[in-house]
Protein backbone atom coordinates (compact mmCIF):
# COMPACT_ATOMS: atom_id res chain seq x y z
CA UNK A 1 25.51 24.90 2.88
CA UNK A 2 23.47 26.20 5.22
CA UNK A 3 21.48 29.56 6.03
CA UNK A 4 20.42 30.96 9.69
CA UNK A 5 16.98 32.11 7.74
CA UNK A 6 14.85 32.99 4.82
CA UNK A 7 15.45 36.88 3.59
CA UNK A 8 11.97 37.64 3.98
CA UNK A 9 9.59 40.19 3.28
CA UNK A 10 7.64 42.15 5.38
CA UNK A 11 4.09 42.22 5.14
CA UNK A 12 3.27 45.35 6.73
CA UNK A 13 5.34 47.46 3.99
CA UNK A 14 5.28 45.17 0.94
CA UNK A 15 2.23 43.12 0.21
CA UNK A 16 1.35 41.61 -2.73
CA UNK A 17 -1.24 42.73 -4.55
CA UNK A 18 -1.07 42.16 -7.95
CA UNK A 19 -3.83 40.10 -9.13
CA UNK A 20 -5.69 40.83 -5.90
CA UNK A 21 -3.59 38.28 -4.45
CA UNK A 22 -2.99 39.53 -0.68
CA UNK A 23 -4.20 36.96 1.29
CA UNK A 24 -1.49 33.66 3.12
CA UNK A 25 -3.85 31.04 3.79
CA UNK A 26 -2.88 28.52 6.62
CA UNK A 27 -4.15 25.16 7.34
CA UNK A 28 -3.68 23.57 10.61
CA UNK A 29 -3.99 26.13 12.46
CA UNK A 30 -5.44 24.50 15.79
CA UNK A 31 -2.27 22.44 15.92
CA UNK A 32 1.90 23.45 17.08
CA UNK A 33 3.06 24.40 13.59
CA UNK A 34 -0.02 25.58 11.56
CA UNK A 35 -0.72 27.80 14.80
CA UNK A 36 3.20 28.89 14.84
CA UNK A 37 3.07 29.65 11.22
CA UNK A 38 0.10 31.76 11.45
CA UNK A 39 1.73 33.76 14.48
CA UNK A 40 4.52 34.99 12.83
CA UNK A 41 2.60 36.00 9.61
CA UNK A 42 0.06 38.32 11.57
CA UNK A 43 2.73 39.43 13.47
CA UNK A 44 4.59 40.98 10.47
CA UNK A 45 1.38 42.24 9.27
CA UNK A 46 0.49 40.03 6.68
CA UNK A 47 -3.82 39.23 5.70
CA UNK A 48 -3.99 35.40 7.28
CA UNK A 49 -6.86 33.35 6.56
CA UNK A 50 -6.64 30.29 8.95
CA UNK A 51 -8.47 27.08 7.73
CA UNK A 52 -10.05 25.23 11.11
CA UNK A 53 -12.23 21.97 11.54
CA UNK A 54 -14.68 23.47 14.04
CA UNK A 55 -16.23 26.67 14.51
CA UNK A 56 -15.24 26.75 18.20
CA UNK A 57 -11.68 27.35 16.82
CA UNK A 58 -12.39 29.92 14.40
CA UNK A 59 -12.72 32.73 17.75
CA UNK A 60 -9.75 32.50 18.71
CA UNK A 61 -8.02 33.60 15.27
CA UNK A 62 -10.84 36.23 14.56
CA UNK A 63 -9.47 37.88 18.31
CA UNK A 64 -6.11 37.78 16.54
CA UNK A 65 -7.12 39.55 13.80
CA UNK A 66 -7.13 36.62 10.93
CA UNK A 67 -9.92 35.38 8.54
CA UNK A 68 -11.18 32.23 9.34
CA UNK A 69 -13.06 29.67 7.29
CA UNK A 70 -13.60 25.95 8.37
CA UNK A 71 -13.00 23.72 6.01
CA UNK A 72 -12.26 20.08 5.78
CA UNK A 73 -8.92 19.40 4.15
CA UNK A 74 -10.68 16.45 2.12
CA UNK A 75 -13.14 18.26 0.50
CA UNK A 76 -12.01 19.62 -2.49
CA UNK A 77 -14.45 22.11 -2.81
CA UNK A 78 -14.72 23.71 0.22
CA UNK A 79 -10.53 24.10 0.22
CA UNK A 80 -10.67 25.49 -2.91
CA UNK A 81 -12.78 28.72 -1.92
CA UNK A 82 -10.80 28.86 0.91
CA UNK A 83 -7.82 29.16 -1.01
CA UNK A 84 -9.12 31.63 -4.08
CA UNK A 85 -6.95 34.79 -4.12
CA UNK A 86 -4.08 33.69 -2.01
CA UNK A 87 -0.52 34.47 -2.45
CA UNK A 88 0.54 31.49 -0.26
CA UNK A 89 -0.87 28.35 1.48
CA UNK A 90 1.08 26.31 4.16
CA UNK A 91 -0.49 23.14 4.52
CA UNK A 92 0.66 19.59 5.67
CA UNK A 93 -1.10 16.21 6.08
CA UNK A 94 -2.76 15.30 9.41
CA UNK A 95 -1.84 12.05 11.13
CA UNK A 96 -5.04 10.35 11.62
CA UNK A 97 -4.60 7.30 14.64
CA UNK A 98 -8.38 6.36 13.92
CA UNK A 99 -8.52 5.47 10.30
CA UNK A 100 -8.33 1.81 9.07
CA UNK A 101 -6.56 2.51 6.63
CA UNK A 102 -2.95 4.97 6.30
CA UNK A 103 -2.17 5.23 2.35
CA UNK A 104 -5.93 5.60 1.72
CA UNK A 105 -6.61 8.24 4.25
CA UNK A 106 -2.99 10.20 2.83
CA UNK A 107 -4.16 10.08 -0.46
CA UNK A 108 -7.42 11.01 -0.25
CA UNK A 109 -6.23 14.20 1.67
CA UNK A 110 -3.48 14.56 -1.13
CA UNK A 111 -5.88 14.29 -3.73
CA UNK A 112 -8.25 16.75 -2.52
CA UNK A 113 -5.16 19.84 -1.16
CA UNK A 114 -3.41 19.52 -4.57
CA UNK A 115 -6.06 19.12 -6.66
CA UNK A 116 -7.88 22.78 -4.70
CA UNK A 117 -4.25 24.47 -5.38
CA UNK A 118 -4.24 23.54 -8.76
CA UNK A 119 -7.88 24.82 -9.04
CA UNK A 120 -7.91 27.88 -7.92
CA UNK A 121 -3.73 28.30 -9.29
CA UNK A 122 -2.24 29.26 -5.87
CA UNK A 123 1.88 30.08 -6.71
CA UNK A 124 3.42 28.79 -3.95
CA UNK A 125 2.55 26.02 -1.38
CA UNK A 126 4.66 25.68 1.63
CA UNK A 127 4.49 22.13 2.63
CA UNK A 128 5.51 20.45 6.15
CA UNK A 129 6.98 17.52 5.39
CA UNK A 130 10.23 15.13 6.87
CA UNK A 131 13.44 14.16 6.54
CA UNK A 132 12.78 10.54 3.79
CA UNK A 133 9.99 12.41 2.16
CA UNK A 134 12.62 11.64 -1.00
CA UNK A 135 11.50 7.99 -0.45
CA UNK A 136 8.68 6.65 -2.00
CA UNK A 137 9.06 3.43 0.20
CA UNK A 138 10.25 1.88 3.46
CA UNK A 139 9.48 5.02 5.73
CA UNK A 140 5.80 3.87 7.64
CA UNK A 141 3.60 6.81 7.12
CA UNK A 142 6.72 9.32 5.78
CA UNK A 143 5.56 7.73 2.40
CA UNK A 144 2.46 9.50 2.60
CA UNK A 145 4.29 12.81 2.58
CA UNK A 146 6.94 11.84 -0.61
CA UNK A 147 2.89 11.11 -2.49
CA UNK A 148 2.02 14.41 -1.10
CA UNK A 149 5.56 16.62 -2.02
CA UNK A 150 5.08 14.76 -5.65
CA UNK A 151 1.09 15.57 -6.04
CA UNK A 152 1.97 19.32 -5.08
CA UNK A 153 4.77 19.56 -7.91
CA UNK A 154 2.42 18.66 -10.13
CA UNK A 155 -0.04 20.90 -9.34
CA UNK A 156 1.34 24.15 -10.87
CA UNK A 157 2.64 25.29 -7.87
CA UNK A 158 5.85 26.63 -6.82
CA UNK A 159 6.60 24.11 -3.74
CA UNK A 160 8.63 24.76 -0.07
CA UNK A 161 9.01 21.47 1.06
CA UNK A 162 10.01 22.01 4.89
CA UNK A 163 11.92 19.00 5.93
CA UNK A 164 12.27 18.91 9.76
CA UNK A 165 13.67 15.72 11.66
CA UNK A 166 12.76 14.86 15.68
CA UNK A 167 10.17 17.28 16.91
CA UNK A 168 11.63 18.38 20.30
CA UNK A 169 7.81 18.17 21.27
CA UNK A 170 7.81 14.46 20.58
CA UNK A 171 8.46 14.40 24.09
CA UNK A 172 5.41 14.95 25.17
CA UNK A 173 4.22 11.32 24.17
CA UNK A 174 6.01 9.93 26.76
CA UNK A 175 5.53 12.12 29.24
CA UNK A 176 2.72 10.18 31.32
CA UNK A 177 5.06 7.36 31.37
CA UNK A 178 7.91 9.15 33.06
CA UNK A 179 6.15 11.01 35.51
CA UNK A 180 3.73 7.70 36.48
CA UNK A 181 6.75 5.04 36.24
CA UNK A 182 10.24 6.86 36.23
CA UNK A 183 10.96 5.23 32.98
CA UNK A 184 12.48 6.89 29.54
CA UNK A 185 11.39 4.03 26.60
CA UNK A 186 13.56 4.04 23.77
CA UNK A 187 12.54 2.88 20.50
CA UNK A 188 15.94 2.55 18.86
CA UNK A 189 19.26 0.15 19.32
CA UNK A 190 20.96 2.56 21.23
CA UNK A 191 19.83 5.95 23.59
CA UNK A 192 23.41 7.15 23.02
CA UNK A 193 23.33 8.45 19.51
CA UNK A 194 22.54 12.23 18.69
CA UNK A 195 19.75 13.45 16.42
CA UNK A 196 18.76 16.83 15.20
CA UNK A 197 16.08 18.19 17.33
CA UNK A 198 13.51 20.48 15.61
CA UNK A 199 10.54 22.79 18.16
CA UNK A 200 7.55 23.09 16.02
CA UNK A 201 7.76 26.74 17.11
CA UNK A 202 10.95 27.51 14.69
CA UNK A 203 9.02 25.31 11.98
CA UNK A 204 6.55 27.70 12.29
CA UNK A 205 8.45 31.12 12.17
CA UNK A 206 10.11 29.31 9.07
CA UNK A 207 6.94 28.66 7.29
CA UNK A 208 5.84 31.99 7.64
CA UNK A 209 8.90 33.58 6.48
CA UNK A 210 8.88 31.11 3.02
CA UNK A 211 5.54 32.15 2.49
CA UNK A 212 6.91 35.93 2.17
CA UNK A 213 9.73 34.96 0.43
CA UNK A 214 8.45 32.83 -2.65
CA UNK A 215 11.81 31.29 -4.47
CA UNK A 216 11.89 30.92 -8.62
CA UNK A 217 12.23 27.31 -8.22
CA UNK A 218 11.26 24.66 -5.87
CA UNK A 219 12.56 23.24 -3.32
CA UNK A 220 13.42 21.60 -0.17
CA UNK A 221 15.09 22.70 2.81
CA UNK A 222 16.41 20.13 5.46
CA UNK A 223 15.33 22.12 9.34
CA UNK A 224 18.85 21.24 11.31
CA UNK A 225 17.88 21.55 15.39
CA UNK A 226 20.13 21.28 17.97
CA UNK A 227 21.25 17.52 18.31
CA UNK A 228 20.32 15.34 21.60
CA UNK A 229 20.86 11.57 21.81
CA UNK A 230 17.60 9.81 24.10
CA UNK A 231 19.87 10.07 27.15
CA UNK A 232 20.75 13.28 27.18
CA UNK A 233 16.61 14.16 26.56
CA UNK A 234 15.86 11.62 29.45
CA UNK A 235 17.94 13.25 31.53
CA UNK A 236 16.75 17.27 30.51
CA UNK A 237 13.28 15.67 31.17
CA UNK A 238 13.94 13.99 34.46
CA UNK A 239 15.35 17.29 35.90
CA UNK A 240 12.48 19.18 34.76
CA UNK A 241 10.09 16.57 36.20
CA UNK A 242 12.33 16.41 39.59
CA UNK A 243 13.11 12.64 39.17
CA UNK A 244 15.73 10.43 37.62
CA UNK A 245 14.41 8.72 34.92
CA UNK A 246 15.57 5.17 34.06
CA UNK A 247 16.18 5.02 29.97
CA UNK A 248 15.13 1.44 29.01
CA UNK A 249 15.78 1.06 24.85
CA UNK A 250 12.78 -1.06 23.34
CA UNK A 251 14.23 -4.15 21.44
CA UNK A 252 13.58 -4.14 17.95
CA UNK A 253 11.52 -7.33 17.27
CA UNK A 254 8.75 -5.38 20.58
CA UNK A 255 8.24 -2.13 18.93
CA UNK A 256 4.92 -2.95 17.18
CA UNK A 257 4.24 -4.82 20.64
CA UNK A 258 5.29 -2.46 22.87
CA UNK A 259 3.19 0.41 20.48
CA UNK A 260 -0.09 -1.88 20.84
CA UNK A 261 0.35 -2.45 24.62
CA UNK A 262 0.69 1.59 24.43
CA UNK A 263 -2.97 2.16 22.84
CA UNK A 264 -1.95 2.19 19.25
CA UNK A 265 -4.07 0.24 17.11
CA UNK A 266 -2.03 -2.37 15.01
CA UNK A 267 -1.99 -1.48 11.59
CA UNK A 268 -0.43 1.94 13.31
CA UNK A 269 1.67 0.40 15.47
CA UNK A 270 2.97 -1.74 12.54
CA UNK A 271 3.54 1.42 10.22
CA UNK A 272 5.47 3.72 13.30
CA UNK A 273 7.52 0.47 13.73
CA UNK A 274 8.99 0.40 9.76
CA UNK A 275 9.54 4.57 10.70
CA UNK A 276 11.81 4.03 13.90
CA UNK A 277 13.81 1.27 11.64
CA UNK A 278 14.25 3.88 8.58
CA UNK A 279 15.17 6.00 11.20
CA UNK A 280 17.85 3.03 12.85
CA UNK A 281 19.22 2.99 9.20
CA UNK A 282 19.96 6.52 8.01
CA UNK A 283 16.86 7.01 5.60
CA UNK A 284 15.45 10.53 7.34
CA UNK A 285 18.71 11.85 7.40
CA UNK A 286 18.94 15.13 5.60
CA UNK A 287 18.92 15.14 1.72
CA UNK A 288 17.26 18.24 0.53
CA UNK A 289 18.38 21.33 -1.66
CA UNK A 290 19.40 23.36 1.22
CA UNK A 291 19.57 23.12 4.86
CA UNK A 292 18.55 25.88 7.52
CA UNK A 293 19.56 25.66 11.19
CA UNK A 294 17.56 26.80 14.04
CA UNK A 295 18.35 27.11 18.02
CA UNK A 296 15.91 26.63 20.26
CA UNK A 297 16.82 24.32 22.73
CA UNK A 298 15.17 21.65 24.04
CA UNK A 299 15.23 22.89 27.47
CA UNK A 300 12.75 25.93 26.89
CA UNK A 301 10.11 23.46 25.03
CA UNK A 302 10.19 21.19 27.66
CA UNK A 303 9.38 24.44 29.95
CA UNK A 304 6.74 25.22 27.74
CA UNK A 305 5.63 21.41 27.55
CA UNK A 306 4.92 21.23 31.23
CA UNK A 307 3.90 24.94 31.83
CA UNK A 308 0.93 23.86 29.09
């Protein structure tokens, strides 16, 4: 079944404050959806404390009117003052293309997040996580977040696991590429077949509005975009770019090839590869408790793609 939004409370007229707890805490905050997320909830009036990695992002947020702290996500500690007295904490797991090793680098963020909300007993945890996050295998680096959705239930926490599929901004990585060489690459069989397209932005406003609306149970919601096959997103690409773009599908046996060639180190290249084949066979397809839809279109983040 599925539900246009969250019936949400408003911050300005209802905070929480039992308990002193007043405060939504939100953790990447210089990225699309941590920054999104942290939008809407000052917007509606609610007490934000972002979490940022460098004090050169911390001025930004204090303009806006939010706490800041900068902490690093992997030190226990430090996350766990950030997070005393919250009501709320949206967090996900960074992506790291540097690291030499995936699994270790997820867990050692995973044990240090759920291990600070268990800590300092912070109710509810709204979690960015994906479509296969129900998998504890076969997903490349999707695995990381079904360690990470698992470590949070056990922390004590009431968990909002936000499932989203394609990011519409996932166009953005090929954007170089089209504009230099006219060419869409396609890392799938076909460039015909229609996938749910998420913008980060709706992610965002979602967040927020779980984070004011705490359920009695866990649970997670599948994010349902608009759906685009890789030839219809070529094509809304090439006319914002002014040029036809020529969709050429990667074959299946060049991915991690075609990923190296690309910049990506190996072991990376290796681990998006096994994601674009769970994607091939049906394994981020929607599964959660619930499903929510959302509109925008992937026009207007392309706009906003290029405008940036």
């Amino acid at each position: 079944m599925y539900r246009k939004s969250f019936s949400s409370v408003g911050c300005t007229a209802n905070r929480v404050r039992s308990k002193g707890n007043i405060m939504y805490v939100v953790a990447g905050a210089t990225g699309r959806v941590g920054s999104a997320t942290a939008r809407s909830l000052l917007a509606a009036g609610c007490e934000v404390r972002v979490l940022v990695r460098r004090h050169a992002d911390a001025a930004h947020w204090a303009a806006r009117g939010a706490e800041t702290r900068v902490v690093a996500l992997d030190d226990r500690a430090m996350l766990g003052e950030a997070l005393a007295g919250s009501a709320g904490f949206f967090t996900l797991l960074p992506f790291d293309l540097a690291v030499e090793d995936l699994d270790a680098h997820a867990d050692r963020l995973i044990d240090s997040i759920a291990g600070a909300v268990a800590d300092q007993h912070v109710p509810h945890v709204v979690m960015l996580s994906s479509g296969g996050a129900d998998l504890a295998e076969g997903t490349g680096p999707i695995t990381g977040l079904h360690r990470f959705e698992q470590a949070l239930l056990a922390s004590g926490a009431t968990l909002t696991a936000l499932r989203s599929g394609h990011f519409q901004e996932k166009v953005a990585d090929v954007l170089d590429v089209a504009r230099s060489s006219g060419v869409y690459p396609v890392f799938a069989a076909s460039a015909d077949v229609p996938h749910s397209m998420v913008a980060t932005a709706d992610i965002g406003t979602l967040a927020a509005q779980a984070l004011r609306s705490r359920p009695a149970d866990s649970e997670s919601i599948d994010i349902v975009g608009p759906s685009y096959s890789e030839r219809a997103v070529a094509g809304l690409l090439g006319d914002a770019l002014g040029r036809e773009l020529v969709v050429t599908p990667v074959p299946e046996d060049a991915w991690s090839g075609a990923l190296v060639d690309a910049g990506f180190r190996p072991h990376i290249a290796v681990s998006l590869a096994e994601l674009y084949r769970a994607d091939e066979r049906g394994l981020l397809d929607p599964r959660g408790d619930r499903s929510v839809r959302v509109d925008t279109g992937l026009e207007m983040t392309i706009a906003r793609l290029l405008a940036s």
